[in-house]
C-alpha atoms as a PDB file:
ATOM      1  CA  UNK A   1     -10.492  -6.946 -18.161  1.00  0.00           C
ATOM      2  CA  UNK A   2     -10.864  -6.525 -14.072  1.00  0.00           C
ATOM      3  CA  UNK A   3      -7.701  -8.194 -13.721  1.00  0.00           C
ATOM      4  CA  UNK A   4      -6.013  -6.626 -16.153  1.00  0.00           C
ATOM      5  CA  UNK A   5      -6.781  -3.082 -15.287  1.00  0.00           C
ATOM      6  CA  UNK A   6      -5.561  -4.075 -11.246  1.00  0.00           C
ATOM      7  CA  UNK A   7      -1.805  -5.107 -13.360  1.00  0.00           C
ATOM      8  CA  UNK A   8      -2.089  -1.785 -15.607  1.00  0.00           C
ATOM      9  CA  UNK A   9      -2.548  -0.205 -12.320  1.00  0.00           C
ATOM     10  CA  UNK A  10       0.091  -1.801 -10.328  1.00  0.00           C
ATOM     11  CA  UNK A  11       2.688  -1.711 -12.745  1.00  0.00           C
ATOM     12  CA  UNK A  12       2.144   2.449 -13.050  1.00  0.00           C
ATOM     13  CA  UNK A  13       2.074   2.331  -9.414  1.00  0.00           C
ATOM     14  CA  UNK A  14       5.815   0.314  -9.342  1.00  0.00           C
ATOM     15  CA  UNK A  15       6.951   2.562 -11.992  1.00  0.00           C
ATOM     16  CA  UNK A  16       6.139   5.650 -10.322  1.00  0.00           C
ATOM     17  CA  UNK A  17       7.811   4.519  -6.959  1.00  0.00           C
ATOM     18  CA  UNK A  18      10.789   3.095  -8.914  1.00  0.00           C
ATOM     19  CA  UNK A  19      10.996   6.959 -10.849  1.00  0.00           C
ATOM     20  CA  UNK A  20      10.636   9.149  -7.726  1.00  0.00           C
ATOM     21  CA  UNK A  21      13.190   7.034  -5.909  1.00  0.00           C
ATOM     22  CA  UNK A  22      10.912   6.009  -3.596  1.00  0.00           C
ATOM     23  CA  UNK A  23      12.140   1.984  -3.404  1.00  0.00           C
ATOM     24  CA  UNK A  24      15.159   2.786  -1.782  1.00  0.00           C
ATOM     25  CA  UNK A  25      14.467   2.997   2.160  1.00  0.00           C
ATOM     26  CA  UNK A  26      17.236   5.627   2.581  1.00  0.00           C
ATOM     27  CA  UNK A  27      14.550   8.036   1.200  1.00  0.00           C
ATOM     28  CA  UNK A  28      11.994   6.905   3.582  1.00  0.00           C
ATOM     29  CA  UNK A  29      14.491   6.655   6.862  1.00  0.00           C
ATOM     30  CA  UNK A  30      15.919  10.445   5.484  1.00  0.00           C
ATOM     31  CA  UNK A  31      12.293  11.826   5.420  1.00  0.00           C
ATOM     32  CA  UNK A  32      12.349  10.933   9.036  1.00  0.00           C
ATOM     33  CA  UNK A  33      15.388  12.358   9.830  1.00  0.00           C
ATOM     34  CA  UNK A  34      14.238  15.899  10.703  1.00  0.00           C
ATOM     35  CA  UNK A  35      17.259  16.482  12.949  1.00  0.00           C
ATOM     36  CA  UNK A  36      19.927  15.260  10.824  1.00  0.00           C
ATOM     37  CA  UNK A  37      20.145  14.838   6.831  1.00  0.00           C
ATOM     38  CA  UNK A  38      16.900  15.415   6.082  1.00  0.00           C
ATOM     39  CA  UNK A  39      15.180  14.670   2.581  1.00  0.00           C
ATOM     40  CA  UNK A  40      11.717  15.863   1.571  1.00  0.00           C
ATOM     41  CA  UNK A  41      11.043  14.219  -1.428  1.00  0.00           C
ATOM     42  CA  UNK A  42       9.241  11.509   0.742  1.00  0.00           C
ATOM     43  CA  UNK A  43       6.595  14.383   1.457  1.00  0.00           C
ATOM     44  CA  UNK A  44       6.635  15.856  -1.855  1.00  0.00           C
ATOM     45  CA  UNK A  45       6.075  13.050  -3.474  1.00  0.00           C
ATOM     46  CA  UNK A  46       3.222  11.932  -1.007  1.00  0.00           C
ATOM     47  CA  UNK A  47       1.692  15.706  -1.525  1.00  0.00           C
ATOM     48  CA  UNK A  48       1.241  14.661  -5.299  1.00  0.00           C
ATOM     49  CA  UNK A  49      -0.313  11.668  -5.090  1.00  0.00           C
ATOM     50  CA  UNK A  50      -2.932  12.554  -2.721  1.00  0.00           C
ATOM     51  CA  UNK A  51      -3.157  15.746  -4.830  1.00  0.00           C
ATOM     52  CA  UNK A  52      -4.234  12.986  -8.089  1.00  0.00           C
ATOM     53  CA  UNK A  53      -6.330  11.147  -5.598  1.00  0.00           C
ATOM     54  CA  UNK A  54      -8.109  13.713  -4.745  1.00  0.00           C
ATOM     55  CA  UNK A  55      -9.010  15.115  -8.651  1.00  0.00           C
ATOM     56  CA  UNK A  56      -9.659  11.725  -9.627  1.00  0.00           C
ATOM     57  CA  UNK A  57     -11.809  10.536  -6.868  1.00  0.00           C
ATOM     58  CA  UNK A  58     -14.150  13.601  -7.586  1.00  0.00           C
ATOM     59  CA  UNK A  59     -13.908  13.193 -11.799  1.00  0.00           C
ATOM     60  CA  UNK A  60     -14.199   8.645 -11.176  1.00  0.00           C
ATOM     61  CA  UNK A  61     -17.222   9.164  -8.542  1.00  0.00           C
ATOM     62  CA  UNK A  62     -19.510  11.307 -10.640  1.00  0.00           C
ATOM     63  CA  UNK A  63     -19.752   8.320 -12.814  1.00  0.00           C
ATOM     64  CA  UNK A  64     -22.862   6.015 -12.244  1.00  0.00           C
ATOM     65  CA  UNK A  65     -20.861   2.504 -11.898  1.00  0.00           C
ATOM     66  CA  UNK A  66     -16.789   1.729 -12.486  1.00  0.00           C
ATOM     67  CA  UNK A  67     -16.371   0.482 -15.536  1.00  0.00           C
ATOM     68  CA  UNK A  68     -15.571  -2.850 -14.396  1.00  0.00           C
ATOM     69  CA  UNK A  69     -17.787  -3.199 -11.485  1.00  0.00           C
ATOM     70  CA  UNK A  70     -21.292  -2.838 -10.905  1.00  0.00           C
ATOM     71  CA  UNK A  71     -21.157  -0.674  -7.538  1.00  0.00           C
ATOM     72  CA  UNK A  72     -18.346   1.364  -6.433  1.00  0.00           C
ATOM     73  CA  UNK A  73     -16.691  -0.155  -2.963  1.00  0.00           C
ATOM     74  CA  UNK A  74     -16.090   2.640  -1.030  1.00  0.00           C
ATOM     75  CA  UNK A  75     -15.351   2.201   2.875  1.00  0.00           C
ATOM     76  CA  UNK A  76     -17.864   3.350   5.501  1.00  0.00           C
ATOM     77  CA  UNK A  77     -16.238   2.741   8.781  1.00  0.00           C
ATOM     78  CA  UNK A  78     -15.204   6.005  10.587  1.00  0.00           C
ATOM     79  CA  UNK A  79     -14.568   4.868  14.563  1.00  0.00           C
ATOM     80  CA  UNK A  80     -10.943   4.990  16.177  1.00  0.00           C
ATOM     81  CA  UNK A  81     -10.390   1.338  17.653  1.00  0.00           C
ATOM     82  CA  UNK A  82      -7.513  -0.645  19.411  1.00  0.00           C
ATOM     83  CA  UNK A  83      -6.600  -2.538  16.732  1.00  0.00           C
ATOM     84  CA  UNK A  84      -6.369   0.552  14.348  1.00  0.00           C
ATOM     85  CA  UNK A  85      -3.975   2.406  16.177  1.00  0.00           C
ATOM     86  CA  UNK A  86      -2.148  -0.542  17.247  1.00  0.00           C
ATOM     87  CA  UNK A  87      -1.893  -1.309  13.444  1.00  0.00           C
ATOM     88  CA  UNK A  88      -1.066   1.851  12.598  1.00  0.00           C
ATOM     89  CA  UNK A  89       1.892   2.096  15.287  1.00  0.00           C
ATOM     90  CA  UNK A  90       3.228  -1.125  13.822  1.00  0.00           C
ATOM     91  CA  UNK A  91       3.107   0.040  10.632  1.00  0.00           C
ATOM     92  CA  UNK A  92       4.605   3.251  11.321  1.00  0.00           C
ATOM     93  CA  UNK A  93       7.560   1.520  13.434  1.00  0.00           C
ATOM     94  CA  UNK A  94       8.326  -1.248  10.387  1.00  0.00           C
ATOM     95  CA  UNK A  95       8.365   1.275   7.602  1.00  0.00           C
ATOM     96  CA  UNK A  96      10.614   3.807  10.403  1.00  0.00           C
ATOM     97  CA  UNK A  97      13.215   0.729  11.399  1.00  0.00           C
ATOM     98  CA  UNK A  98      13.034  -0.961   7.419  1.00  0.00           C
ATOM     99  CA  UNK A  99      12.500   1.567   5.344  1.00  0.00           C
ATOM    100  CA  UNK A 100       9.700   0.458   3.588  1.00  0.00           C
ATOM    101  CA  UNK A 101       6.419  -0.116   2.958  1.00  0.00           C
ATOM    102  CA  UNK A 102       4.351  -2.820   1.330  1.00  0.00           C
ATOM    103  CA  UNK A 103       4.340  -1.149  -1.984  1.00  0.00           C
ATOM    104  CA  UNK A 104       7.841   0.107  -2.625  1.00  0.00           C
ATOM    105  CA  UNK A 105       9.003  -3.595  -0.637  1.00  0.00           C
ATOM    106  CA  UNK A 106       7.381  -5.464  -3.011  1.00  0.00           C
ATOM    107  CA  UNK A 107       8.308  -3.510  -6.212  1.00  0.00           C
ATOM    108  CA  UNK A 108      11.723  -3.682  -4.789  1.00  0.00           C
ATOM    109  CA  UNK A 109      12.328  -7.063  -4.800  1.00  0.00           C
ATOM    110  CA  UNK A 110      12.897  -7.906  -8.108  1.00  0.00           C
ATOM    111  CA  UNK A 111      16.315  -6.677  -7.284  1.00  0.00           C
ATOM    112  CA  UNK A 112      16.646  -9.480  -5.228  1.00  0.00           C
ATOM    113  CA  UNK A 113      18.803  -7.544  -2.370  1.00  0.00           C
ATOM    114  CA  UNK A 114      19.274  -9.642   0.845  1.00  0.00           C
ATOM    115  CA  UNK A 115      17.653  -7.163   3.522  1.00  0.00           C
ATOM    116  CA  UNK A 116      14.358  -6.471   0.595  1.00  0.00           C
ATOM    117  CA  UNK A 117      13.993 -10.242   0.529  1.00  0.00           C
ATOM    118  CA  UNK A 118      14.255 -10.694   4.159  1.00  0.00           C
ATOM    119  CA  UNK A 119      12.061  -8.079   4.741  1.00  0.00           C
ATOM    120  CA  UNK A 120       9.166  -9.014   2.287  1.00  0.00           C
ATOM    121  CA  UNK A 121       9.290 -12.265   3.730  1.00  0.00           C
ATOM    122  CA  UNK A 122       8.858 -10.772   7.409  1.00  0.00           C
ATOM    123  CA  UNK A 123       5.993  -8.824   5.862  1.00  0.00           C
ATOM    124  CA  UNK A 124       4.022 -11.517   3.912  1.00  0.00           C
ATOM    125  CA  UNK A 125       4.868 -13.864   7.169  1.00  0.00           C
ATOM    126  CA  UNK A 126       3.253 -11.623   9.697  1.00  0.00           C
ATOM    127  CA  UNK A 127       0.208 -11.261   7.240  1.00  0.00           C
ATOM    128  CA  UNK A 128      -0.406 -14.880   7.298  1.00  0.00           C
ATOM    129  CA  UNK A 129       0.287 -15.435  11.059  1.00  0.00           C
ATOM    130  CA  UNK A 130      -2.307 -13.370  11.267  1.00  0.00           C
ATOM    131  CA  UNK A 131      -4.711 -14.650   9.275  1.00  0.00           C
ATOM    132  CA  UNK A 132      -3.978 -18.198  11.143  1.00  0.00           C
ATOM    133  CA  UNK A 133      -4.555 -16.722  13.783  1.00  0.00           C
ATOM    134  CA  UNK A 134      -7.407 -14.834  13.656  1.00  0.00           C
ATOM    135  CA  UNK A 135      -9.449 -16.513  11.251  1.00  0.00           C
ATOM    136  CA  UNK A 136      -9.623 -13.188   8.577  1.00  0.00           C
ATOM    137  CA  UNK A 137      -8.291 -12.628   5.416  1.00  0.00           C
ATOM    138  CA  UNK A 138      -7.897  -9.533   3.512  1.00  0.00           C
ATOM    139  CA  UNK A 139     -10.744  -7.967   1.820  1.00  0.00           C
ATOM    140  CA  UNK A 140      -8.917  -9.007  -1.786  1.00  0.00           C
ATOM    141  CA  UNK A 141      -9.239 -12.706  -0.629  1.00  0.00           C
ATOM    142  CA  UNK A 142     -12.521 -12.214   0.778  1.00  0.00           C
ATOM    143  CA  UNK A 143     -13.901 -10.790  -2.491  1.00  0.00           C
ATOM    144  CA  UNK A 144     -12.913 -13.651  -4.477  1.00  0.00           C
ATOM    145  CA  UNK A 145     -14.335 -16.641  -2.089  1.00  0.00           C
ATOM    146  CA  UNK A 146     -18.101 -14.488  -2.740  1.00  0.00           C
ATOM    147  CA  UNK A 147     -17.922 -14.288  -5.885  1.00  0.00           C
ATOM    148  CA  UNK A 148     -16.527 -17.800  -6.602  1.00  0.00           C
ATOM    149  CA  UNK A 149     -19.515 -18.630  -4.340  1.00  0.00           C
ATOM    150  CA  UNK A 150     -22.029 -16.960  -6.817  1.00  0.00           C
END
């Protein structure tokens, strides 16, 4: 059922970007645009999910347990490091130059465009590089190797 509800999930989450037009990176590199054509339907659309976060954070965290966990995993880290505003800037200067992001680049490429695949690639690419390179995996990956371990 876990697994299921993370596809459930996902595929509202693709459907929702692929709706609000938010898989084509002209939106993204027009939201950014303040000085020349500029589109706010980035912003709006941003506005309304954090606006559903935020009423279903309050209603899902009243609850004693999820419903398919036994503790809710809720970060705890507040400090300001190096490596988070070096992420960050990355981040922010991939999704300015390619007009994405990791959600709306991976929904996108089941259209298969040239510049979505070569840009998912880039993305997955880095993420491994760093992995080899540092020795960490995401927190998906590492939550799997405990509890195969249990």
């Amino acid at each position: 059922m876990k697994l299921l509800s993370y596809a459930v999930s996902g595929a509202i989450f693709a459907i929702g970007l692929a709706v609000a037009g938010m898989t084509q990176p002209s939106k993204v590199v027009g939201f950014l645009d303040f000085f020349g054509d500029w589109d706010p339907s980035l912003g709006l659309v941003m506005g309304g999910a954090i606006l559903v976060h935020l009423i279903g954070y309050r209603l899902i965290t009243k609850r004693r347990s999820p419903v398919f966990a036994d503790v809710f995993r809720v970060p705890t880290r507040t400090d300001i490091d190096f490596k988070l505003l070096a992420g960050s800037a990355l981040f922010g200067i991939g999704w300015g130059l390619g007009g994405y992001c990791p959600g709306p680049a991976l929904t996108s490429l089941v259209t298969l465009e040239q510049n979505t695949i070569i840009f998912g690639a880039s993305m997955l690419g880095t993420m491994l590089g760093y992995s080899l390179l540092t020795g960490k995996t995401s927190g998906a990956i590492q939550v799997k190797k405990t509890q195969a371990a249990q």
